[in-house]
PDB file of N, CA and C in Angstrom:
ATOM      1  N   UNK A   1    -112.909 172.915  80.837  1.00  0.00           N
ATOM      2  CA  UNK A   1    -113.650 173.815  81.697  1.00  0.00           C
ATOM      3  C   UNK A   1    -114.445 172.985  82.695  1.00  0.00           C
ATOM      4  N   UNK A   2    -113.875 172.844  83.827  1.00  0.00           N
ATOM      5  CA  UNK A   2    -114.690 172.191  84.962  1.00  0.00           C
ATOM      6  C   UNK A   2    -114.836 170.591  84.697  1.00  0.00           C
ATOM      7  N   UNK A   3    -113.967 170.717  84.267  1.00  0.00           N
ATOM      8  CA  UNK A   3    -113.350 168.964  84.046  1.00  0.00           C
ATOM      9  C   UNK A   3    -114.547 168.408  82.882  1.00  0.00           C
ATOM     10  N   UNK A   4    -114.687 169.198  81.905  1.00  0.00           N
ATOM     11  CA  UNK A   4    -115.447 168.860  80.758  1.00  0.00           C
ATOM     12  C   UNK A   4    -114.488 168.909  79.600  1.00  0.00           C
ATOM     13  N   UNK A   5    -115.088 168.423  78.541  1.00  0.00           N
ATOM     14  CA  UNK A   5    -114.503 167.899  77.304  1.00  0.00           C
ATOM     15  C   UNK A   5    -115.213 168.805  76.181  1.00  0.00           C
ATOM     16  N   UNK A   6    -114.863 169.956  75.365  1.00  0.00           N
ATOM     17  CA  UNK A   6    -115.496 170.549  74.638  1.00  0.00           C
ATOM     18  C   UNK A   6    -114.233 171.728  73.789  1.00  0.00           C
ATOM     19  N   UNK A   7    -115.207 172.587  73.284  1.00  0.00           N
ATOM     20  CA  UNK A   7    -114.943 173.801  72.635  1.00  0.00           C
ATOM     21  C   UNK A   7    -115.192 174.950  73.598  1.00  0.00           C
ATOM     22  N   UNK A   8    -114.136 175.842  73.772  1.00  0.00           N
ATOM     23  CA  UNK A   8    -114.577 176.689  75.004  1.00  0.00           C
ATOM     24  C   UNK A   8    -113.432 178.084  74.075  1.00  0.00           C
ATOM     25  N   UNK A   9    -114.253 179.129  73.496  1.00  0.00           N
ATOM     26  CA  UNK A   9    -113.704 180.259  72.949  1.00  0.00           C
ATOM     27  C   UNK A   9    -113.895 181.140  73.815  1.00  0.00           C
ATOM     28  N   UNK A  10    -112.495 182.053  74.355  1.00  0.00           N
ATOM     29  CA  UNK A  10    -112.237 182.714  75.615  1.00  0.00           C
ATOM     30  C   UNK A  10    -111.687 184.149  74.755  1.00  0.00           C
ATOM     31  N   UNK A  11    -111.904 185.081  75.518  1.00  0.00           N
ATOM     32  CA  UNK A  11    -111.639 186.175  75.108  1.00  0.00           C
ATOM     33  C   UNK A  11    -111.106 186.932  76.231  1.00  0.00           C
ATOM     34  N   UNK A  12    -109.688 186.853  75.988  1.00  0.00           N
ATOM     35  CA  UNK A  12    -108.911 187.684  77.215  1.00  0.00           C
ATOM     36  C   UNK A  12    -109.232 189.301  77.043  1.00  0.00           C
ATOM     37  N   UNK A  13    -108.697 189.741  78.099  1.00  0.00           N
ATOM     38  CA  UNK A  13    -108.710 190.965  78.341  1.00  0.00           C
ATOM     39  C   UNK A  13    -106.900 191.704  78.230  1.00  0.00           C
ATOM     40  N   UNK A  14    -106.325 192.532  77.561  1.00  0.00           N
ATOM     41  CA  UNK A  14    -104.887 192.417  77.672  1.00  0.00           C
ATOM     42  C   UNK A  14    -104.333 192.729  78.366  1.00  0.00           C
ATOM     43  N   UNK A  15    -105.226 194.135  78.774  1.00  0.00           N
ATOM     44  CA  UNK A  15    -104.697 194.914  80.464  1.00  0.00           C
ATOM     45  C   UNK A  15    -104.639 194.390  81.513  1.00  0.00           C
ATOM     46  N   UNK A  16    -105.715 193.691  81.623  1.00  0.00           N
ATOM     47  CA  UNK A  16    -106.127 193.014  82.962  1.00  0.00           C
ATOM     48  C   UNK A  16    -106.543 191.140  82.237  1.00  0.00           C
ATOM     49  N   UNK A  17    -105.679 190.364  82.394  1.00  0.00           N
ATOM     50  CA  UNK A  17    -105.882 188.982  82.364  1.00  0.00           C
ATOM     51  C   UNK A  17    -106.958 187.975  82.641  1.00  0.00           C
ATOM     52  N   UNK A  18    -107.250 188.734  84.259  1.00  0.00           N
ATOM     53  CA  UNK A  18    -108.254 187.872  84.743  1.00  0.00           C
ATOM     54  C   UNK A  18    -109.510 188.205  84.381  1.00  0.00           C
ATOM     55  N   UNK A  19    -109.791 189.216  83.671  1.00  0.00           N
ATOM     56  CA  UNK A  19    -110.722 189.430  83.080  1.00  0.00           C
ATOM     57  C   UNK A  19    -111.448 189.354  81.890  1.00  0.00           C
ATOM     58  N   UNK A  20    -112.670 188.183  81.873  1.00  0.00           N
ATOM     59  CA  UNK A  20    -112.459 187.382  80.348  1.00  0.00           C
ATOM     60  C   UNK A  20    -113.631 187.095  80.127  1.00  0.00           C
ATOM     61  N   UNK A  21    -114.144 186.613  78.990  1.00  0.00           N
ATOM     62  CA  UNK A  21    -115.488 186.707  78.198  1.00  0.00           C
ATOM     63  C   UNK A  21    -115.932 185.377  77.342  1.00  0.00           C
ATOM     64  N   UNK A  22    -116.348 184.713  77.892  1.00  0.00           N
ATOM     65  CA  UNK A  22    -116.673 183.395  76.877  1.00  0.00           C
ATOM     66  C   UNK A  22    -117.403 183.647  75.662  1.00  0.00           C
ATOM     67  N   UNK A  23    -116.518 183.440  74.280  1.00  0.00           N
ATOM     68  CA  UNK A  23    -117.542 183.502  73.038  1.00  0.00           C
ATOM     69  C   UNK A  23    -118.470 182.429  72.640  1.00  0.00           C
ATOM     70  N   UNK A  24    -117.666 181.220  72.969  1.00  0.00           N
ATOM     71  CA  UNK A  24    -118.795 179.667  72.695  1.00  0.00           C
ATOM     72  C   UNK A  24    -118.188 178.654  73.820  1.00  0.00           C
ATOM     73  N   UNK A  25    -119.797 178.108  74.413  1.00  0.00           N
ATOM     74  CA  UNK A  25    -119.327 177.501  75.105  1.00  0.00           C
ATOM     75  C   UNK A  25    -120.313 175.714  74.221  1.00  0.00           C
ATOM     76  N   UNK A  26    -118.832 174.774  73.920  1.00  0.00           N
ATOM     77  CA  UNK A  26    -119.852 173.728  73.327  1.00  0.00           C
ATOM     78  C   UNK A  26    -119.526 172.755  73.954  1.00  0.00           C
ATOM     79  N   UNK A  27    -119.208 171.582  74.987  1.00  0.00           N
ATOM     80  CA  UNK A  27    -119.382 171.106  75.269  1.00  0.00           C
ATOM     81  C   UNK A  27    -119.544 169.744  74.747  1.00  0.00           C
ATOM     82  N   UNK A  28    -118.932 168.594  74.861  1.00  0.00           N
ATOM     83  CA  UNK A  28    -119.176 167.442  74.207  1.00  0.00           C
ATOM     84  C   UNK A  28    -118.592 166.411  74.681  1.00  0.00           C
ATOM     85  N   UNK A  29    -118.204 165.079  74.661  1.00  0.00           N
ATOM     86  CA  UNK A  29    -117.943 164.014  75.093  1.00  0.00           C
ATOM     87  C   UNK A  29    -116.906 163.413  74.640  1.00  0.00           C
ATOM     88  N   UNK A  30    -116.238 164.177  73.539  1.00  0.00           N
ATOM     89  CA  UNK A  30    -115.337 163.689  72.711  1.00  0.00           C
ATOM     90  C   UNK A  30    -114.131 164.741  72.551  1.00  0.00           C
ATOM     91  N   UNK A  31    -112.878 163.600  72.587  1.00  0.00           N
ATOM     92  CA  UNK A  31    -111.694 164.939  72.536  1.00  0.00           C
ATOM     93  C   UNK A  31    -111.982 165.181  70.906  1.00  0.00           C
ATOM     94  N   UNK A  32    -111.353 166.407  70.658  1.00  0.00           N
ATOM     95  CA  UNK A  32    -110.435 167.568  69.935  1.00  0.00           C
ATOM     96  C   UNK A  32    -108.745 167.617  69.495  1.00  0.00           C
ATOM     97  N   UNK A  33    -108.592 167.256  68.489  1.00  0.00           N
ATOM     98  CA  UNK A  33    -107.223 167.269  68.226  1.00  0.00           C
ATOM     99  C   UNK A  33    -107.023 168.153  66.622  1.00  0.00           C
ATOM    100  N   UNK A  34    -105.930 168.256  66.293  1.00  0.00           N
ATOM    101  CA  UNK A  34    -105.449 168.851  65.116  1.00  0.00           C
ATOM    102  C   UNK A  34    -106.204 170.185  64.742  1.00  0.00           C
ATOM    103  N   UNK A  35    -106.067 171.129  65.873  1.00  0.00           N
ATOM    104  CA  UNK A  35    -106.892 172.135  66.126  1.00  0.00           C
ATOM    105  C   UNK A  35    -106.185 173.260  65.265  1.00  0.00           C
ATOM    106  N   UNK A  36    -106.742 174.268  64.342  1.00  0.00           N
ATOM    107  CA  UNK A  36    -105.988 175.512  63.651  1.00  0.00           C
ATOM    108  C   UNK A  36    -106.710 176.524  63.895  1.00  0.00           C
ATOM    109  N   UNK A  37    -106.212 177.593  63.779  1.00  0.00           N
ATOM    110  CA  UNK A  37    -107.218 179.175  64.030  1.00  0.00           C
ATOM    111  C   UNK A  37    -106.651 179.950  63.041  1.00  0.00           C
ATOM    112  N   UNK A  38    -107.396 181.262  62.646  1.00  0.00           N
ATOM    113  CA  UNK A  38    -106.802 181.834  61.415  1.00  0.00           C
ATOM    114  C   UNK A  38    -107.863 182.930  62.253  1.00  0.00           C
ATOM    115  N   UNK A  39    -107.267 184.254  62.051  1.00  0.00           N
ATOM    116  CA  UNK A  39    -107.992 185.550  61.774  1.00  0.00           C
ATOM    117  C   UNK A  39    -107.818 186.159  60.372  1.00  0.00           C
ATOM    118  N   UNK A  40    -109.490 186.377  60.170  1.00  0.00           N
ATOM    119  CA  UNK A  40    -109.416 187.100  59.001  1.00  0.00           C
ATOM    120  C   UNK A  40    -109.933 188.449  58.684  1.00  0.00           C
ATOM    121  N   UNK A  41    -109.544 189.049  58.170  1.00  0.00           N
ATOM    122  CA  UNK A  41    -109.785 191.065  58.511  1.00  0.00           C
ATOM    123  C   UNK A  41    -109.663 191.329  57.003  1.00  0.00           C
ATOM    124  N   UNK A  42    -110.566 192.154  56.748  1.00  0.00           N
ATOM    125  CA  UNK A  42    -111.341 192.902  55.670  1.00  0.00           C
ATOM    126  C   UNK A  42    -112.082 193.968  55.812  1.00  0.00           C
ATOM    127  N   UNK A  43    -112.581 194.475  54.225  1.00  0.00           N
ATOM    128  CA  UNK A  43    -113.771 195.319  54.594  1.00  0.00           C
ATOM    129  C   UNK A  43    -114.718 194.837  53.111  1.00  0.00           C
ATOM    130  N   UNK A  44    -116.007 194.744  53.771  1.00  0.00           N
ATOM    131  CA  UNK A  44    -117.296 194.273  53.371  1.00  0.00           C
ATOM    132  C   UNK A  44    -117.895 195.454  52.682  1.00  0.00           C
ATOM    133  N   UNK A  45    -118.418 195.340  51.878  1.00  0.00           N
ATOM    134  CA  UNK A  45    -119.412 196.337  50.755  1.00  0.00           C
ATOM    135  C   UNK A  45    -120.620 197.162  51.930  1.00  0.00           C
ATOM    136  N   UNK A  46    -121.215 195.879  52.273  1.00  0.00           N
ATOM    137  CA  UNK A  46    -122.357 196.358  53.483  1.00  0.00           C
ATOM    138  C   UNK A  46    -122.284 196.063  54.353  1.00  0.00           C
ATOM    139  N   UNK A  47    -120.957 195.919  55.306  1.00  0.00           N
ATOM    140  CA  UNK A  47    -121.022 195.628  57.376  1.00  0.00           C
ATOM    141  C   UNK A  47    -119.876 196.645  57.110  1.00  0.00           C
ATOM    142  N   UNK A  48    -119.160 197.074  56.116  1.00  0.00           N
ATOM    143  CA  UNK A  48    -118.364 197.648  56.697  1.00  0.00           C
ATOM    144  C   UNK A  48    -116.612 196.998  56.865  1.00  0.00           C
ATOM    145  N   UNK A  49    -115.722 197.684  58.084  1.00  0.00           N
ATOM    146  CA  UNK A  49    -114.896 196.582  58.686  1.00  0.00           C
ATOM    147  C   UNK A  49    -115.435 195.321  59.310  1.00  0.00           C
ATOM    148  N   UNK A  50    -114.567 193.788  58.992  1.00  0.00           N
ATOM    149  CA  UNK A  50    -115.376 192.847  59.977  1.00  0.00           C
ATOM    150  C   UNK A  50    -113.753 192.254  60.152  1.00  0.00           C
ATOM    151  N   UNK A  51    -113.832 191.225  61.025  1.00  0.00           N
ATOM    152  CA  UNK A  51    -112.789 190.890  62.047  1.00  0.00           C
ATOM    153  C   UNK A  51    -113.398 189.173  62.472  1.00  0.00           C
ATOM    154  N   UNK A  52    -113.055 188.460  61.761  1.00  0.00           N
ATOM    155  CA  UNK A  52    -113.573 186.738  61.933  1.00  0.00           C
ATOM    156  C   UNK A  52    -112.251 185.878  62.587  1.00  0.00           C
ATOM    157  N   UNK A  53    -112.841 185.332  63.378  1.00  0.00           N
ATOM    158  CA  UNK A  53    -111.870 183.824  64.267  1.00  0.00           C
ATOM    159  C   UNK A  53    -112.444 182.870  63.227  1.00  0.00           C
ATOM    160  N   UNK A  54    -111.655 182.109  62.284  1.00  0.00           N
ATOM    161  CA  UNK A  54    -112.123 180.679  62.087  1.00  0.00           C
ATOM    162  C   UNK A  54    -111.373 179.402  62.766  1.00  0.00           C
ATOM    163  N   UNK A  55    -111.724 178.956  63.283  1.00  0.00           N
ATOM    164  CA  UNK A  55    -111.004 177.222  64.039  1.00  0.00           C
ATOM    165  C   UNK A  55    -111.741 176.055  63.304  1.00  0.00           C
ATOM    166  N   UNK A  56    -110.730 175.472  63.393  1.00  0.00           N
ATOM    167  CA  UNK A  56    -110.894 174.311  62.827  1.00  0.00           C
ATOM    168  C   UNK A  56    -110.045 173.402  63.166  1.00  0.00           C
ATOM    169  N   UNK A  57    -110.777 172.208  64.059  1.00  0.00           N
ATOM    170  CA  UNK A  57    -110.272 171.160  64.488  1.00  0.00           C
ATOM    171  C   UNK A  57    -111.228 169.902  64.127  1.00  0.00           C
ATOM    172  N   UNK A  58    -110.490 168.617  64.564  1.00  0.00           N
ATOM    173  CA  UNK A  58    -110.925 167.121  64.470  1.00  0.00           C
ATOM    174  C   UNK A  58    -111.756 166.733  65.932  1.00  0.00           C
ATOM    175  N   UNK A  59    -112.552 165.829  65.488  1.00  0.00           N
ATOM    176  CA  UNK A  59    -113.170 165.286  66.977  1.00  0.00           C
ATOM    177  C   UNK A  59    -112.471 163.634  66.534  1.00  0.00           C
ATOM    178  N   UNK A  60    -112.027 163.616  67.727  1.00  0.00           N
ATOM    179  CA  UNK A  60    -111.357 162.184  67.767  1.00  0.00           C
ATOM    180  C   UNK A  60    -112.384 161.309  68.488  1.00  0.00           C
ATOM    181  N   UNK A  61    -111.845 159.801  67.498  1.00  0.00           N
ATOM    182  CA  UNK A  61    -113.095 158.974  67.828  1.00  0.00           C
ATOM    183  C   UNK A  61    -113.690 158.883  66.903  1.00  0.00           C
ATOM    184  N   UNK A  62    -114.646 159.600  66.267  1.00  0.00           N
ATOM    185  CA  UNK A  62    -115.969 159.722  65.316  1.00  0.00           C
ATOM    186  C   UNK A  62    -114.859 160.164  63.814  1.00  0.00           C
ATOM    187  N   UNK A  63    -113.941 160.860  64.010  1.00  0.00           N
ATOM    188  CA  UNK A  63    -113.476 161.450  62.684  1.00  0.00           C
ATOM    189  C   UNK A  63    -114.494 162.499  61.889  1.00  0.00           C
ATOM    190  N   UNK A  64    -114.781 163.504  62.736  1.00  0.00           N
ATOM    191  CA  UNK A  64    -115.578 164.157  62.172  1.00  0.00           C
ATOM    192  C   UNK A  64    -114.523 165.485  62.328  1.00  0.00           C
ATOM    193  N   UNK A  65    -114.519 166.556  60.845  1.00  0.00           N
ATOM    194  CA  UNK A  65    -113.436 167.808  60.583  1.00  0.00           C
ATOM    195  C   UNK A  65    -114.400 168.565  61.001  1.00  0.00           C
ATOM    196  N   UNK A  66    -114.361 169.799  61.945  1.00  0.00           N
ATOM    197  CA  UNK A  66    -115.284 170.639  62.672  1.00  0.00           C
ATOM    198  C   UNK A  66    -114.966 172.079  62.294  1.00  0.00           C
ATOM    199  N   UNK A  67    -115.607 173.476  61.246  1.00  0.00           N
ATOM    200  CA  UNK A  67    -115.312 174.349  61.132  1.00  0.00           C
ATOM    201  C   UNK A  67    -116.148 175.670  62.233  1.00  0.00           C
ATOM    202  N   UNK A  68    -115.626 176.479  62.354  1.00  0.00           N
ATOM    203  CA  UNK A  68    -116.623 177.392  63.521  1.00  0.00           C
ATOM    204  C   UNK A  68    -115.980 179.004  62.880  1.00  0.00           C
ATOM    205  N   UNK A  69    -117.038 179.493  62.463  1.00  0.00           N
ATOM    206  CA  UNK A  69    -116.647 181.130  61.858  1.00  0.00           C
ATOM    207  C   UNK A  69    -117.035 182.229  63.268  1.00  0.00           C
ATOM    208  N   UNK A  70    -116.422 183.069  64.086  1.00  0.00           N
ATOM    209  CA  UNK A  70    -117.016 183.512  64.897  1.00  0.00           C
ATOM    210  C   UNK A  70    -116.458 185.489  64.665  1.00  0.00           C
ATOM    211  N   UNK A  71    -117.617 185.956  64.743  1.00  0.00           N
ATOM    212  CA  UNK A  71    -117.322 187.596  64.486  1.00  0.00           C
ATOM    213  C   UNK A  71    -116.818 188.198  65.707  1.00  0.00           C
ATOM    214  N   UNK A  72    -115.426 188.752  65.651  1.00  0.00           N
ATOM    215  CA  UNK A  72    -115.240 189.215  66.355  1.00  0.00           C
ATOM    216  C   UNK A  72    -115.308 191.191  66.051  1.00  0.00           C
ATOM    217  N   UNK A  73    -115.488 191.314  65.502  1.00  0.00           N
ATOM    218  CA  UNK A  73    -115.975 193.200  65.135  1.00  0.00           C
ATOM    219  C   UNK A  73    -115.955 193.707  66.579  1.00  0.00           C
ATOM    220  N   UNK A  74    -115.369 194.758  66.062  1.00  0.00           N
ATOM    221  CA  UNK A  74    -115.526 196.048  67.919  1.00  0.00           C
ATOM    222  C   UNK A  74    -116.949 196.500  67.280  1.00  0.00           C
ATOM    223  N   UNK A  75    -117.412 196.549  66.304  1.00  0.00           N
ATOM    224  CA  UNK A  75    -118.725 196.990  66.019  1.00  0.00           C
ATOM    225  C   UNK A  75    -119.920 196.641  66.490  1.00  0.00           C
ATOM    226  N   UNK A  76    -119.486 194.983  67.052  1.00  0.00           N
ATOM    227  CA  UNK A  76    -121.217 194.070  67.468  1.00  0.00           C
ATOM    228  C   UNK A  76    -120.639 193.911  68.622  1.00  0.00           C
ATOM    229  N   UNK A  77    -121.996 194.489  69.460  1.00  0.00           N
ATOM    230  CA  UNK A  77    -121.897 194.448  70.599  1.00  0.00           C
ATOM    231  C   UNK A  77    -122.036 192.686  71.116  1.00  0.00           C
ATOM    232  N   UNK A  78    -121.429 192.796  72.541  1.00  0.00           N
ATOM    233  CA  UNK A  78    -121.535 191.391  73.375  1.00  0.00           C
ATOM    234  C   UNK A  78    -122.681 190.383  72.846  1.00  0.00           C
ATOM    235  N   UNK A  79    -124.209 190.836  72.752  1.00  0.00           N
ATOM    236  CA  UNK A  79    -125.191 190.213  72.853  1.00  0.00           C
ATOM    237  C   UNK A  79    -125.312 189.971  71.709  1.00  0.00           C
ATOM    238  N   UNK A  80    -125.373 190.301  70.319  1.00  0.00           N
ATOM    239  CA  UNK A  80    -125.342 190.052  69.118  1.00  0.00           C
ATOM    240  C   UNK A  80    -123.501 189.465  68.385  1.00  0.00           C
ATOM    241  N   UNK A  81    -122.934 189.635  69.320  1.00  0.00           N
ATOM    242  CA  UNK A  81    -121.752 188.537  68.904  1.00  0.00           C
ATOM    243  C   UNK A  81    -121.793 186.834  69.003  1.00  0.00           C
ATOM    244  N   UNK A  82    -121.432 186.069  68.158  1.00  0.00           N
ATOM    245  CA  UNK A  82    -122.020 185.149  67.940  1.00  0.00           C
ATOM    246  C   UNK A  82    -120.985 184.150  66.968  1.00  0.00           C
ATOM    247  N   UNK A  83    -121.142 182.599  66.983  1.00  0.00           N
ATOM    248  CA  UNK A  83    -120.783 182.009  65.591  1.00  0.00           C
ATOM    249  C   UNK A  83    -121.969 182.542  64.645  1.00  0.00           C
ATOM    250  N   UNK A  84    -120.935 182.958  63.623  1.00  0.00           N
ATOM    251  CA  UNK A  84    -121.608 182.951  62.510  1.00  0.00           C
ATOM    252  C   UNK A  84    -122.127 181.751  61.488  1.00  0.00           C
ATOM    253  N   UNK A  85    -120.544 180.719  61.845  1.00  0.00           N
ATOM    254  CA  UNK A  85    -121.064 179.281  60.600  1.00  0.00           C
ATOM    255  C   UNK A  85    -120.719 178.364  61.256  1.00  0.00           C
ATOM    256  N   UNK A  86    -120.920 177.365  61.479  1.00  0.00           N
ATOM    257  CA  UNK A  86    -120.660 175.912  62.017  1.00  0.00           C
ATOM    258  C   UNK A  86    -120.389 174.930  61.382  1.00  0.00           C
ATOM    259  N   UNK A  87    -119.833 174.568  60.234  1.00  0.00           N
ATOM    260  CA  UNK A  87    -119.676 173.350  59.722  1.00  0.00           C
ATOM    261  C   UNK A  87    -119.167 171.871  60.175  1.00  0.00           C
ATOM    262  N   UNK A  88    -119.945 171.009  59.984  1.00  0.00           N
ATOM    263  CA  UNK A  88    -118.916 169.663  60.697  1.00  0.00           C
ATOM    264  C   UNK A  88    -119.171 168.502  59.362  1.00  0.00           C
ATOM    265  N   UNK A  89    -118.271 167.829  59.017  1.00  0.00           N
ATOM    266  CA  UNK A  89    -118.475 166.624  58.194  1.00  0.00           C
ATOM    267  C   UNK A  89    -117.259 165.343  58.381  1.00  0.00           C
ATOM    268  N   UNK A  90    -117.546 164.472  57.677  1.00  0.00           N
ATOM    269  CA  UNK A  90    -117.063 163.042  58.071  1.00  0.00           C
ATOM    270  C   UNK A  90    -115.743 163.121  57.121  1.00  0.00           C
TER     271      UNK A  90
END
C-alpha cells in the first residue's frame, strides 16, 4: 500500500469492486511470507452468529509466526469492527 511493507486487510465490495473498506492497516518494515487465512463461522451461547478471518503468516528476517483473529459479523457495525486477537511469537 503506497509502496509500504505491512499487513493491509481489505474488504471488497462484490457488486461494485472499487468499492472497499480497510479492516487493519499495520504497517512494518519487514516482509511477510507463508501467509494462511481460514474463516470460521459458528454460533456462540452469548453474541449469537459470529463470522472470524484468522491469518496467519511469518515475518521474514526476525522469524517471528504472526496470528490476527478479526470479526467479521454483519452484526458489528464498521466502528466497533476490529482485531479481536493478535498473537506474535519466535
Amino acid at each position: 500500500m503506497n509502496e509500504k511493507t505491512g499487513f493491509f486487510l481489505t474488504k471488497l465490495n462484490e457488486s461494485n469492486p472499487h468499492k472497499y473498506q480497510f479492516l487493519t492497516l499495520y504497517s512494518q518494515k519487514l516482509t511477510i511470507g507463508d501467509a494462511s487465512m481460514f474463516i470460521s463461522r459458528g454460533q456462540d451461547l452469548v453474541r449469537g452468529p459470529f463470522k472470524e478471518l484468522i491469518v496467519g503468516y511469518k515475518s521474514i528476517y526476525i522469524n517471528t509466526y504472526n496470528v490476527v483473529v478479526n470479526d467479521l459479523s454483519t452484526s458489528t457495525s464498521a466502528l466497533t469492527r476490529c482485531t479481536m486477537h493478535r498473537h506474535e511469537c519466535f
